[in-house]
C-alpha atoms as a PDB file:
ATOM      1  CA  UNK A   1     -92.269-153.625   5.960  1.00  0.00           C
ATOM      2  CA  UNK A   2     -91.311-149.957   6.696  1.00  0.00           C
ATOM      3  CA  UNK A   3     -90.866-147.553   3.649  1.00  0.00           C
ATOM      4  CA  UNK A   4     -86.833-147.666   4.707  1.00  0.00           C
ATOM      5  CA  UNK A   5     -86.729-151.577   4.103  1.00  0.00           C
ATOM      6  CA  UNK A   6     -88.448-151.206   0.828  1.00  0.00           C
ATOM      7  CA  UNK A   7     -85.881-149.152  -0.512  1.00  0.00           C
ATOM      8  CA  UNK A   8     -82.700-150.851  -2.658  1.00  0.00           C
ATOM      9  CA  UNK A   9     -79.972-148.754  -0.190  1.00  0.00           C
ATOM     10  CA  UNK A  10     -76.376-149.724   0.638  1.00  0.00           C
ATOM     11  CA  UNK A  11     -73.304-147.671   2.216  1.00  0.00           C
ATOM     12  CA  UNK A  12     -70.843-146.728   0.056  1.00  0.00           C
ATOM     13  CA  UNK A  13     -68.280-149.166  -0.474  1.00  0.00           C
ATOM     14  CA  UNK A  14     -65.185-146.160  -0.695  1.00  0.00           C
ATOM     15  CA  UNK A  15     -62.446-146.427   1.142  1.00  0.00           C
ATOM     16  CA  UNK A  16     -62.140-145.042   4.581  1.00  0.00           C
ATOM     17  CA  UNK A  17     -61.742-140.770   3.875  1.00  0.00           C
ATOM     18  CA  UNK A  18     -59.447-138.755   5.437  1.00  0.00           C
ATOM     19  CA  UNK A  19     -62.035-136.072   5.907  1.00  0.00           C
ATOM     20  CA  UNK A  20     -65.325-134.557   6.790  1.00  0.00           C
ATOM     21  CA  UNK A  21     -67.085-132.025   5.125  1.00  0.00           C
ATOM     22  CA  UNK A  22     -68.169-128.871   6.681  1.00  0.00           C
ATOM     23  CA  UNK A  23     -70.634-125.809   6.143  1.00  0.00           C
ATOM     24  CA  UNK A  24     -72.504-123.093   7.152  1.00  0.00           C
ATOM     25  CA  UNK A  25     -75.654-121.721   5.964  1.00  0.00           C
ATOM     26  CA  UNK A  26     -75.003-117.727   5.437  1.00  0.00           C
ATOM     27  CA  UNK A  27     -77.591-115.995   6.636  1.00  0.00           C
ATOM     28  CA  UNK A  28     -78.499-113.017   8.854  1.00  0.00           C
ATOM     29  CA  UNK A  29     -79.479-113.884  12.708  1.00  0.00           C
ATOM     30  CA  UNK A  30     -82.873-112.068  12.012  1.00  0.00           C
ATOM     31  CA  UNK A  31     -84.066-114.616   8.795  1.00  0.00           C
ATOM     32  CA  UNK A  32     -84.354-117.782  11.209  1.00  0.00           C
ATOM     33  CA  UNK A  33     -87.614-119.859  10.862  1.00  0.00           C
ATOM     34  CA  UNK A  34     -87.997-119.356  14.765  1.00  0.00           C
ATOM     35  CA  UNK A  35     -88.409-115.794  13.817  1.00  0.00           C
ATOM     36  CA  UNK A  36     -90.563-116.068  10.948  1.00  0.00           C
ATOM     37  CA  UNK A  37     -93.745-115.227  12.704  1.00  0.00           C
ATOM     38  CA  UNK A  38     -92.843-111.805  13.826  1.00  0.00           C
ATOM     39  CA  UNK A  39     -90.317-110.700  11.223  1.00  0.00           C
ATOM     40  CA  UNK A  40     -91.606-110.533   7.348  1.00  0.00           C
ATOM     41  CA  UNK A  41     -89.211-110.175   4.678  1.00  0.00           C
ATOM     42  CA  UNK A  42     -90.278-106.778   4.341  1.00  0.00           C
ATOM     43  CA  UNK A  43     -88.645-105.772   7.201  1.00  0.00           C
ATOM     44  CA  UNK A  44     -85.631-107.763   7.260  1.00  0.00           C
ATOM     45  CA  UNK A  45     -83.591-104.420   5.925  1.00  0.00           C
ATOM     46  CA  UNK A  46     -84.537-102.173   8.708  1.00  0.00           C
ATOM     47  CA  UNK A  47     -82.560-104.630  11.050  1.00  0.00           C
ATOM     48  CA  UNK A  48     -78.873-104.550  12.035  1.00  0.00           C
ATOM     49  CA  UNK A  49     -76.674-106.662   9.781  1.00  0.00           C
ATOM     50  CA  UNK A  50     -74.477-108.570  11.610  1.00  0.00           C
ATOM     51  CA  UNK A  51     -72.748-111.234   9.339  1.00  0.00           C
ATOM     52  CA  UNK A  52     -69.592-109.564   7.873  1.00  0.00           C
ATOM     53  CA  UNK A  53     -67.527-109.486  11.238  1.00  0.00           C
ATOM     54  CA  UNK A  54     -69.123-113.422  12.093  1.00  0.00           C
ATOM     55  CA  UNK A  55     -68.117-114.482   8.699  1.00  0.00           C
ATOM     56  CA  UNK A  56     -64.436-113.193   9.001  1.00  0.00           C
ATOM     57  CA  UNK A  57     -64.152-114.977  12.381  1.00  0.00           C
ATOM     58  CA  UNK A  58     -65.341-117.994  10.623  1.00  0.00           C
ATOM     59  CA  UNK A  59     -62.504-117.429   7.289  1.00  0.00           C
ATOM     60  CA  UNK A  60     -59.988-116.441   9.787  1.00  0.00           C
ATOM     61  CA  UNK A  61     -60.631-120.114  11.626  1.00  0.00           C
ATOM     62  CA  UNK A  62     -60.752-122.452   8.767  1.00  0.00           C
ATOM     63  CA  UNK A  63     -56.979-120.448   7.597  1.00  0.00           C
ATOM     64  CA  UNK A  64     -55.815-121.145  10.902  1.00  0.00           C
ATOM     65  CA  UNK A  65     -56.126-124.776  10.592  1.00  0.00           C
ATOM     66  CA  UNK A  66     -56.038-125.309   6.851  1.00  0.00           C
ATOM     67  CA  UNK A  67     -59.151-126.154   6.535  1.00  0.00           C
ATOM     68  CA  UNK A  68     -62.056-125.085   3.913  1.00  0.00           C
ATOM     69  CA  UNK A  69     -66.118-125.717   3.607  1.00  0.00           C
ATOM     70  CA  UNK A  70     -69.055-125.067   1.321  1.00  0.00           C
ATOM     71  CA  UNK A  71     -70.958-121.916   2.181  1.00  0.00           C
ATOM     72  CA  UNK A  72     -75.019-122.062   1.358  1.00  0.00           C
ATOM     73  CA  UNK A  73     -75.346-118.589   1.028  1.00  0.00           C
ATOM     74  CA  UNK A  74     -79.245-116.686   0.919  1.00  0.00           C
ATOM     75  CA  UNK A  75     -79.802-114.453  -2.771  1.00  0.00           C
ATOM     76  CA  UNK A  76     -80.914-111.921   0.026  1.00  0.00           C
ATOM     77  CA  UNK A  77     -77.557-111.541   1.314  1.00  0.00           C
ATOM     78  CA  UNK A  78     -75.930-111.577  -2.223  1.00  0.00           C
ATOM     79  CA  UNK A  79     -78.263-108.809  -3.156  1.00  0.00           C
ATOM     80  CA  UNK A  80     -77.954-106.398   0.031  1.00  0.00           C
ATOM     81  CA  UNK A  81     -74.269-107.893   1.193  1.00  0.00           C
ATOM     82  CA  UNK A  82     -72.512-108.738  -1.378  1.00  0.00           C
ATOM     83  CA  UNK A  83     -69.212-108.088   0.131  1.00  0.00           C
ATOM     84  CA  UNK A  84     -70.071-111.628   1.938  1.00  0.00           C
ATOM     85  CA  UNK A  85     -69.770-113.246  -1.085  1.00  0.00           C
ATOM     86  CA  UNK A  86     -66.378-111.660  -2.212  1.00  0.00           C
ATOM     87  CA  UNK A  87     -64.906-112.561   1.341  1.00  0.00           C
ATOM     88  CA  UNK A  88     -66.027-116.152   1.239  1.00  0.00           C
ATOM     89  CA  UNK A  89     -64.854-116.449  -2.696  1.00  0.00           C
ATOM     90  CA  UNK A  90     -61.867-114.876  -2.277  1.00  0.00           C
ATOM     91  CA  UNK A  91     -60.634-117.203   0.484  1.00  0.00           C
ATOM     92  CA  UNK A  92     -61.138-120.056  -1.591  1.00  0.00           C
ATOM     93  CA  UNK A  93     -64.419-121.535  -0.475  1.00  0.00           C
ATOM     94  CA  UNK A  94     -66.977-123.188  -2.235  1.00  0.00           C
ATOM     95  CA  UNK A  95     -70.165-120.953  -2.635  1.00  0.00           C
ATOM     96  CA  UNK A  96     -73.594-122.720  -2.987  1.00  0.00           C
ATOM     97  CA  UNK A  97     -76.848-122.253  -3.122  1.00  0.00           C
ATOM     98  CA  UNK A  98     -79.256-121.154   0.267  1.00  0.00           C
ATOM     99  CA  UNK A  99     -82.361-120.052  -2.032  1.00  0.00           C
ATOM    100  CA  UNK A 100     -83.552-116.747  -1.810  1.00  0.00           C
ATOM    101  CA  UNK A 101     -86.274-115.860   0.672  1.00  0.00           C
ATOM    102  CA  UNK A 102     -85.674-118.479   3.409  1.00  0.00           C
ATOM    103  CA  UNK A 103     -89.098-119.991   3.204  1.00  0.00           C
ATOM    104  CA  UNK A 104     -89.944-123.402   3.901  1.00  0.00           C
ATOM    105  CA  UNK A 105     -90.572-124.743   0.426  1.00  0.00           C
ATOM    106  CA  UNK A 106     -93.938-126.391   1.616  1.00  0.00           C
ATOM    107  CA  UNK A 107     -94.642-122.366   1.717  1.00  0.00           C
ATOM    108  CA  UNK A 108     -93.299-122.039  -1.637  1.00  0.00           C
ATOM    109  CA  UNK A 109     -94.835-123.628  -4.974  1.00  0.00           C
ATOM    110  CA  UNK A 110     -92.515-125.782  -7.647  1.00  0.00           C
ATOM    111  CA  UNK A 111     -93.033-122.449 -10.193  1.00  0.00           C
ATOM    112  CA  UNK A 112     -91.613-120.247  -7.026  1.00  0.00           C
ATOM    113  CA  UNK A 113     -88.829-122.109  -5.937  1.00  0.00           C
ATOM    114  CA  UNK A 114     -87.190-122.551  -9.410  1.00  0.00           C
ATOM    115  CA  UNK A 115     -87.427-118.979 -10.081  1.00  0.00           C
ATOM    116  CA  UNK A 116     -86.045-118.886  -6.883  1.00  0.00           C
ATOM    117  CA  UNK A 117     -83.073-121.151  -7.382  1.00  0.00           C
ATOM    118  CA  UNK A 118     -83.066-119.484 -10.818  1.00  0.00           C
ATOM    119  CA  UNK A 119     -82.174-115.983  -9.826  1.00  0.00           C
ATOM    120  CA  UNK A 120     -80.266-116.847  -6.672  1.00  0.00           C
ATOM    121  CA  UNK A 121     -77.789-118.876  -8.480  1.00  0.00           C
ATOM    122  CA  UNK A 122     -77.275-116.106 -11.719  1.00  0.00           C
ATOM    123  CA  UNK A 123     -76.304-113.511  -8.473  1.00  0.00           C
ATOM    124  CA  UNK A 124     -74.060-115.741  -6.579  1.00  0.00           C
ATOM    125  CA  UNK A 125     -72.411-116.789  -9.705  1.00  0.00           C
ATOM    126  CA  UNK A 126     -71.791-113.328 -11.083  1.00  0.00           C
ATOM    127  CA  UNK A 127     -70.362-112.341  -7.979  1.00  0.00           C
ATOM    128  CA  UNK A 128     -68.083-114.947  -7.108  1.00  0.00           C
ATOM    129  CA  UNK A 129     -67.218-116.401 -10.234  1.00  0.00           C
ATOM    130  CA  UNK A 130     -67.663-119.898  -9.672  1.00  0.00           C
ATOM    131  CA  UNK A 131     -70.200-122.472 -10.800  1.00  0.00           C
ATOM    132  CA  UNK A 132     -73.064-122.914  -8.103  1.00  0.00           C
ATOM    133  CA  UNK A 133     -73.550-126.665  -8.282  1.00  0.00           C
ATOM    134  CA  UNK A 134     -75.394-127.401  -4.554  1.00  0.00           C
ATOM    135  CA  UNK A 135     -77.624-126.434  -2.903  1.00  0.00           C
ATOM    136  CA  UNK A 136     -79.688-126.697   0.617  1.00  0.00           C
ATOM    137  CA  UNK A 137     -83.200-125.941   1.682  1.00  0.00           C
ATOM    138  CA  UNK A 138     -83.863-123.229   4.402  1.00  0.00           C
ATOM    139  CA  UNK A 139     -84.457-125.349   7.116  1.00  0.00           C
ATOM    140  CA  UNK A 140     -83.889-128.701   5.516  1.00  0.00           C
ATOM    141  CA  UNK A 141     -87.853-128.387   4.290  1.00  0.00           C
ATOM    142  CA  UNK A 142     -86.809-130.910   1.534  1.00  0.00           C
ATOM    143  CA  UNK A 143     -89.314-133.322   3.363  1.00  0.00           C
ATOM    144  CA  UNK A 144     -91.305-136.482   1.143  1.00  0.00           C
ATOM    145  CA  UNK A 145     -94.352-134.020   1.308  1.00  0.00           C
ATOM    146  CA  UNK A 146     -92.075-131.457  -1.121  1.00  0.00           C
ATOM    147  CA  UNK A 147     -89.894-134.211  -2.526  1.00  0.00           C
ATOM    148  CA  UNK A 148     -91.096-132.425  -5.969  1.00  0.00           C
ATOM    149  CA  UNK A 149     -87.898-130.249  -4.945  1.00  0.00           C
ATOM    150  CA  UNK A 150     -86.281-132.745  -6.124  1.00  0.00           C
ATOM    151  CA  UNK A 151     -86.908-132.963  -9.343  1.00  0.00           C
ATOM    152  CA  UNK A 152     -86.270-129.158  -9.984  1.00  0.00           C
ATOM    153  CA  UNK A 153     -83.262-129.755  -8.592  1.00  0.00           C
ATOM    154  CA  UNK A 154     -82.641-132.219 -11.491  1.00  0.00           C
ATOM    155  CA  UNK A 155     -83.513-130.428 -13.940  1.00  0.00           C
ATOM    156  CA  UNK A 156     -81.625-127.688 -13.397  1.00  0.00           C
ATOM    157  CA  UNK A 157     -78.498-129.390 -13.273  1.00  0.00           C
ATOM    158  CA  UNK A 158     -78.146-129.157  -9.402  1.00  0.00           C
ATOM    159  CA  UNK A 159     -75.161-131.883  -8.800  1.00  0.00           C
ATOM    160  CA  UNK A 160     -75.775-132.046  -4.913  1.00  0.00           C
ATOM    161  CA  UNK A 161     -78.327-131.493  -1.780  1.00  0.00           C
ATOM    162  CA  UNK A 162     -77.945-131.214   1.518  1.00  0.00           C
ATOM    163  CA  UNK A 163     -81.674-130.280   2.552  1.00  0.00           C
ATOM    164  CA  UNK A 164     -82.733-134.075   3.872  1.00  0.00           C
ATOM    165  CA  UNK A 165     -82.508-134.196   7.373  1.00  0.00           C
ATOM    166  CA  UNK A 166     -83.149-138.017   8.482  1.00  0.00           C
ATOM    167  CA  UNK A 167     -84.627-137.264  11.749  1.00  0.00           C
ATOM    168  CA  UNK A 168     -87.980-136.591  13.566  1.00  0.00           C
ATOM    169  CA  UNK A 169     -88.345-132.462  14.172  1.00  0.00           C
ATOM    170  CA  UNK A 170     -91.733-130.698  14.484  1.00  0.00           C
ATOM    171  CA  UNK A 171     -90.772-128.357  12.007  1.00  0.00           C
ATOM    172  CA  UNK A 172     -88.341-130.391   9.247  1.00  0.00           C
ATOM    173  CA  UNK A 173     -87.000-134.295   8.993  1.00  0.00           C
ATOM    174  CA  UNK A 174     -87.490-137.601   6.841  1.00  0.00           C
ATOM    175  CA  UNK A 175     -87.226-140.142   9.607  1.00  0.00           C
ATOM    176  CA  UNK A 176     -87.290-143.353   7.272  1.00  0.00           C
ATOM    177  CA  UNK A 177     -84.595-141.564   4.723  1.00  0.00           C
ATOM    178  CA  UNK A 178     -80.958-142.787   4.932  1.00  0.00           C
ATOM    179  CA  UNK A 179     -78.433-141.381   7.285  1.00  0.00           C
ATOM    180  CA  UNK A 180     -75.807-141.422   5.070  1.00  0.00           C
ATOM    181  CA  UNK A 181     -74.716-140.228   1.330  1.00  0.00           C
ATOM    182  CA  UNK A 182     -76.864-141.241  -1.312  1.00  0.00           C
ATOM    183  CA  UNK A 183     -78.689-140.552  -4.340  1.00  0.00           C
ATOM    184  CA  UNK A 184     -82.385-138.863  -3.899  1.00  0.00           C
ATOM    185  CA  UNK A 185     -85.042-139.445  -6.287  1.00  0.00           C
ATOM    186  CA  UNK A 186     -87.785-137.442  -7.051  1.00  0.00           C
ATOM    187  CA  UNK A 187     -91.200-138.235  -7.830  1.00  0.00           C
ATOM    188  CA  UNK A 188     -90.906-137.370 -11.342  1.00  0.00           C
ATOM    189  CA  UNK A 189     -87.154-139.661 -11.225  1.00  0.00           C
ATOM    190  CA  UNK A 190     -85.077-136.517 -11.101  1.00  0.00           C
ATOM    191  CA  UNK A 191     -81.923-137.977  -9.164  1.00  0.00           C
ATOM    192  CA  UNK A 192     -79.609-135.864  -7.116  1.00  0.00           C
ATOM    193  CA  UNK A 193     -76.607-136.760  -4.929  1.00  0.00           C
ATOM    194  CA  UNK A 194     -78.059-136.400  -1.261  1.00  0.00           C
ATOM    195  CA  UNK A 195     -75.596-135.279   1.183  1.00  0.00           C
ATOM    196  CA  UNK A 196     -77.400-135.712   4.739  1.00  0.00           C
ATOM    197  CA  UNK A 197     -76.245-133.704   8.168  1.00  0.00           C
ATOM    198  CA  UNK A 198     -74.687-136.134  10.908  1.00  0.00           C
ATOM    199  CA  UNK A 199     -76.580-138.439  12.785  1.00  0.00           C
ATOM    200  CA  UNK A 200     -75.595-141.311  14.615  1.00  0.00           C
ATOM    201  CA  UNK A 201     -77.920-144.253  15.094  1.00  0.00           C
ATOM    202  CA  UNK A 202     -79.550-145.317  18.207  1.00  0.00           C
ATOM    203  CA  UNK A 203     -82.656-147.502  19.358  1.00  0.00           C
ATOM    204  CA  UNK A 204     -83.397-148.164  15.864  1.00  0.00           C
ATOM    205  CA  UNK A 205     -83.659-144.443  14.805  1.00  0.00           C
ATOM    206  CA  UNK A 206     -81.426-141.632  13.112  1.00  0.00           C
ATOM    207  CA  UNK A 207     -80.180-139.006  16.370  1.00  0.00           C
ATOM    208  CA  UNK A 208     -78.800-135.073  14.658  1.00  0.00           C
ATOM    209  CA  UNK A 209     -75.515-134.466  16.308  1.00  0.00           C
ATOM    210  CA  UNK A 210     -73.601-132.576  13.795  1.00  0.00           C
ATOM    211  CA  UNK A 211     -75.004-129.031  13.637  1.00  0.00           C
ATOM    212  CA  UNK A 212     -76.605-126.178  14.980  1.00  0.00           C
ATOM    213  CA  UNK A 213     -78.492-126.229  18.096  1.00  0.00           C
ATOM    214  CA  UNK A 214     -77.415-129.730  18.163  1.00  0.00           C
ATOM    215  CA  UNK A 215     -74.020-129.523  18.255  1.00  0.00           C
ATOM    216  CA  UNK A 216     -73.929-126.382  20.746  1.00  0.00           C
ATOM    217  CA  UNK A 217     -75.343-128.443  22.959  1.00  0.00           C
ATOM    218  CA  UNK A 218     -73.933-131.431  22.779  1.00  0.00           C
ATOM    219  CA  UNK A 219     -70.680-132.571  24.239  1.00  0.00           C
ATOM    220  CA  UNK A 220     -68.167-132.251  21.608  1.00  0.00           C
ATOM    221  CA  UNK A 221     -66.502-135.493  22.748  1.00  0.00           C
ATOM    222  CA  UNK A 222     -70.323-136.976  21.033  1.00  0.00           C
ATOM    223  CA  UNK A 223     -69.556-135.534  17.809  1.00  0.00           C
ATOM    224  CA  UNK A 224     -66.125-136.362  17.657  1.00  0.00           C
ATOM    225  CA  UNK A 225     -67.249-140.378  18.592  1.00  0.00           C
ATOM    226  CA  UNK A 226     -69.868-139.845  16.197  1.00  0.00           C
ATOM    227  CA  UNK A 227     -67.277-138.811  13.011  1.00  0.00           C
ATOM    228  CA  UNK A 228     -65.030-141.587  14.278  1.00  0.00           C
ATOM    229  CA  UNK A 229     -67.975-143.795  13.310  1.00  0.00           C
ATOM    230  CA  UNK A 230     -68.652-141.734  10.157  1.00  0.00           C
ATOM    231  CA  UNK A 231     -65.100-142.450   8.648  1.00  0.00           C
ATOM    232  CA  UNK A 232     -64.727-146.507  10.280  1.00  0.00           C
ATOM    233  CA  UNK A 233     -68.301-146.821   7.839  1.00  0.00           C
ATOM    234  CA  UNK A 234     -66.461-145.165   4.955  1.00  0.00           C
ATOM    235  CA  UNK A 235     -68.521-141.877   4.855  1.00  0.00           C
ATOM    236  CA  UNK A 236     -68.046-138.395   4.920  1.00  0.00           C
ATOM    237  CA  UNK A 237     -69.676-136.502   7.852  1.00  0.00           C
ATOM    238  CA  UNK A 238     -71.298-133.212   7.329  1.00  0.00           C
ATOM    239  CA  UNK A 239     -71.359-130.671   9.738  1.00  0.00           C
ATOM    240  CA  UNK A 240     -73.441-127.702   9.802  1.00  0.00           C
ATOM    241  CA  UNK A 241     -73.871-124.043  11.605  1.00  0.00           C
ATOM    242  CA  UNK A 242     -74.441-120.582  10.652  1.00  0.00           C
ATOM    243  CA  UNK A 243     -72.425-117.700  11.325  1.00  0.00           C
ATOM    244  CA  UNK A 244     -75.052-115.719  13.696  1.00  0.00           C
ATOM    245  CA  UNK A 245     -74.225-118.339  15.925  1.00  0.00           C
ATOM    246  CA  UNK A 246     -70.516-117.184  16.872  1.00  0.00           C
ATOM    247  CA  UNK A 247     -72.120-113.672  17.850  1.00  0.00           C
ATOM    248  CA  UNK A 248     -73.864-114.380  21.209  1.00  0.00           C
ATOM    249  CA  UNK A 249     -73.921-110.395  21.369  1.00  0.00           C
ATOM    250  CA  UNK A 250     -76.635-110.362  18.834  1.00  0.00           C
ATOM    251  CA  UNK A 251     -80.267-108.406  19.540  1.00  0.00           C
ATOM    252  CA  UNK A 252     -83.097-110.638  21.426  1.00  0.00           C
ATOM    253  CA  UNK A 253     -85.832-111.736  18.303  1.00  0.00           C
ATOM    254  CA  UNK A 254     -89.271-111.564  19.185  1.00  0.00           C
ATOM    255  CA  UNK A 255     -90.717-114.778  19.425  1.00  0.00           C
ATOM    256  CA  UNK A 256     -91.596-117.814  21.543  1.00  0.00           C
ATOM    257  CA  UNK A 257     -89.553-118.976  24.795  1.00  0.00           C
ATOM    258  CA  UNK A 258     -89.135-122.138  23.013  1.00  0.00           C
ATOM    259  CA  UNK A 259     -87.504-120.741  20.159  1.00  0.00           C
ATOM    260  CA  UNK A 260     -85.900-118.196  22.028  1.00  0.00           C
ATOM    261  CA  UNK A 261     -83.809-121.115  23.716  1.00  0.00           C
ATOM    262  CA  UNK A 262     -83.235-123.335  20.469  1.00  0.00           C
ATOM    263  CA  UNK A 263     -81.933-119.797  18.622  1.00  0.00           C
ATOM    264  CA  UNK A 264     -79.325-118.665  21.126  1.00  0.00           C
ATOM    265  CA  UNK A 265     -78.857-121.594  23.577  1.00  0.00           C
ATOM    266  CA  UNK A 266     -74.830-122.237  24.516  1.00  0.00           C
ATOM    267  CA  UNK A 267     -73.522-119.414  21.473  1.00  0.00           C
ATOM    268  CA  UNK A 268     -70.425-118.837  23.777  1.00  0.00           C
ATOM    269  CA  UNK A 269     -69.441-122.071  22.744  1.00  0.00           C
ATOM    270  CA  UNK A 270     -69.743-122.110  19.576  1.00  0.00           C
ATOM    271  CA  UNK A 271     -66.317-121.180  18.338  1.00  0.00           C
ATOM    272  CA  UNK A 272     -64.715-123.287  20.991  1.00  0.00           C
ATOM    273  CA  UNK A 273     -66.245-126.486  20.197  1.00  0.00           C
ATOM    274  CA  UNK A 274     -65.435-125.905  16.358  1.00  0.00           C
ATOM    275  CA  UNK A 275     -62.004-125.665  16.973  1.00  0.00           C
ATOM    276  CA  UNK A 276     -61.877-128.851  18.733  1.00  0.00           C
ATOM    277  CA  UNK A 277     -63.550-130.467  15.804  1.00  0.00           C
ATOM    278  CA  UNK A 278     -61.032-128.489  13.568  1.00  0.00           C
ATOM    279  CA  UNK A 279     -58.340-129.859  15.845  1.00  0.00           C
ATOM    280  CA  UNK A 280     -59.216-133.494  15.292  1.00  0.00           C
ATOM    281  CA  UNK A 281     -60.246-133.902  11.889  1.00  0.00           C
ATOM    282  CA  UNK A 282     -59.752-132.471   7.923  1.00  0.00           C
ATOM    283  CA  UNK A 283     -62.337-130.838   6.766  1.00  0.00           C
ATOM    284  CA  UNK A 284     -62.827-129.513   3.497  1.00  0.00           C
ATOM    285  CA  UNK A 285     -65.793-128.714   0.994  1.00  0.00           C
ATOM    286  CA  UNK A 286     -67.989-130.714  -0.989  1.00  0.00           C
ATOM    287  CA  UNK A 287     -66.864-129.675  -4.043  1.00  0.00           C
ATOM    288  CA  UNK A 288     -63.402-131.224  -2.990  1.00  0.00           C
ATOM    289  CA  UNK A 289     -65.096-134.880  -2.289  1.00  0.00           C
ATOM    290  CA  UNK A 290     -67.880-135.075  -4.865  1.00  0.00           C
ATOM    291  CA  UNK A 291     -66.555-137.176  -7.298  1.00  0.00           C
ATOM    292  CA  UNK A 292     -65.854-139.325  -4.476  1.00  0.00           C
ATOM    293  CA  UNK A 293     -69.188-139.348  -2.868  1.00  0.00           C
ATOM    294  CA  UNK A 294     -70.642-140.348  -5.820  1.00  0.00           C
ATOM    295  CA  UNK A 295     -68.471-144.124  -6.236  1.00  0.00           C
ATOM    296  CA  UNK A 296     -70.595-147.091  -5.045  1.00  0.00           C
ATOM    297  CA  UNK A 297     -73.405-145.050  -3.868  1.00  0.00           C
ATOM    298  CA  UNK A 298     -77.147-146.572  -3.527  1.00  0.00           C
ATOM    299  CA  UNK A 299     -80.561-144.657  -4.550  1.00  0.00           C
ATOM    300  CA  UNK A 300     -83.626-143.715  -2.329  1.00  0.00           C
ATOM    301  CA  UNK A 301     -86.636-143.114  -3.536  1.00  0.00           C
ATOM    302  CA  UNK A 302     -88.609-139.716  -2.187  1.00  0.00           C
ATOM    303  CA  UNK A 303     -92.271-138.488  -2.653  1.00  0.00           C
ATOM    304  CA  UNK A 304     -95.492-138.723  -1.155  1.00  0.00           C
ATOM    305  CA  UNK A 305     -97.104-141.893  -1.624  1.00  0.00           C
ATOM    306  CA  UNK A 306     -92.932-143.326  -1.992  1.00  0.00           C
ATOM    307  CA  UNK A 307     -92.331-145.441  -4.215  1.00  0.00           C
ATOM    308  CA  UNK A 308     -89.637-148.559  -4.319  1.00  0.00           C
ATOM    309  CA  UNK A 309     -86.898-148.479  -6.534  1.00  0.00           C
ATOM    310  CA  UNK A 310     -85.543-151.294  -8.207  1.00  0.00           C
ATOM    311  CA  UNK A 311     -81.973-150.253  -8.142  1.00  0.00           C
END
């Protein structure tokens, strides 16, 4: 029996939504994990900033079509750019939590990342005036492996995450986790509300289609079909990017060809296919949704050996 089909799951039983939820995870083009490697946080301030005129384009679209999102925003950027934050806040957006180095929390120890989470969410909320309430994982490294996230997460009164990718990646992914909204329990039986990126499901596995590299290069008419589906199973789709992708003017990184493809691949489309998505569907924030997310919804049990819940 696969770890999946030990686990006491079910979609939510809501009615069908009349939205989708959308993000982006604010920061700067030079703090990818592609470029980690090469570029130490040390040296992230001698490097152009670039997210103040991509983050306007972005406000400037969502008030076009009346539309808003949650922002995951790094504590680097709300230390060294905190006129970010004020923009974002100021246009009504909800403001979450992005941590505050950008490092893969299998990189990071549980003492580390809550002082992390700790100090990130004390700036963000002194800037922008709002409770911080989510959060999401630089490069959704919430994984079974560091499931003790989790937990932390709990226990400091985190009410959602959005770090649980349900897919196969060499660098991130929980391929057996649930492709849909649910409730993510730690090892320790801290529970948060886990609020996955889009996937659509296909030869018996979960497929990302509703963010980043992902969506750039896949046909939009795919991700529209795909939050069709979303809404005809009751959920809420959530669709990711970052701002450095709208600026396909920004400096070449030094790293791999590989990862010089997956960073800038198709960034002239970027805005287009957005509004297309803006076009067809409401989106909105998870802070407008939450208490709806959370009706009918079925727990999963994360950690490394997992364990079954009797939910």
């Amino acid at each position: 029996m696969t770890h999946q089909a030990k686990q006491s799951i079910k979609r939510s039983n809501i009615e069908k939504p009349h939205c989708h939820i959308l993000s982006f995870d604010v920061e700067e083009y030079f703090q990818v994990e592609a470029a980690a490697e090469n570029i130490s946080y040390a040296e992230w301030n001698s490097f152009e900033k670039r997210l103040v005129p991509m983050v306007e384009l972005i406000l400037q679209l969502l008030n076009e079509y009346n539309a808003s999102a949650t922002f995951f925003i790094l504590g680097w950027v709300a230390r060294y750019e905190r006129e970010v934050i004020n923009m974002i806040a100021n246009a009504g957006h909800e403001i979450a939590s992005h941590g505050m180095s950008h490092s893969m929390l299998r990189e990071l120890t549980p003492q580390r990342f809550r002082a992390e989470l700790e100090d990130t969410r004390k700036m963000l909320e002194d800037i922008s005036g709002q409770p911080v309430i989510g959060f999401r994982a630089p490069t959704f490294s919430i994984t079974h492996q560091t499931a003790w996230a989790i937990d932390i997460l709990s226990e400091m009164g985190y009410e959602y995450d959005s770090s649980i990718f349900p897919i196969h990646h060499d660098r991130y992914g929980v391929p057996d986790a649930p492709g849909y909204v649910h409730y993510a329990i730690g090892p320790a039986g801290g529970r948060v509300l886990e609020i996955p990126p889009l996937t659509v499901r296909l030869w018996r596995r979960n497929l990302p289609i509703g963010g980043g590299g992902y969506l750039r290069i896949l046909p939009v008419c795919l991700i529209i079909a795909a939050l069709n589906g979303a809404e005809k199973n009751g959920q809420c789709g959530m669709i990711y990017l970052h701002p450095w992708e709208f600026d396909d003017a920004q400096p070449l990184l030094p790293m791999s060809r590989l990862n010089q493809w997956r960073h800038r691949v198709n960034l002239k489309r970027t805005e287009g296919k957005l509004r297309k998505l803006l076009e067809h569907f409401n989106f909105v924030s998870v802070s407008r949704v939450l208490n709806t997310l959370k009706v009918g919804t079925g727990t999963y049990h994360y950690g490394n050996p997992p364990k079954k819940t009797n939910d």
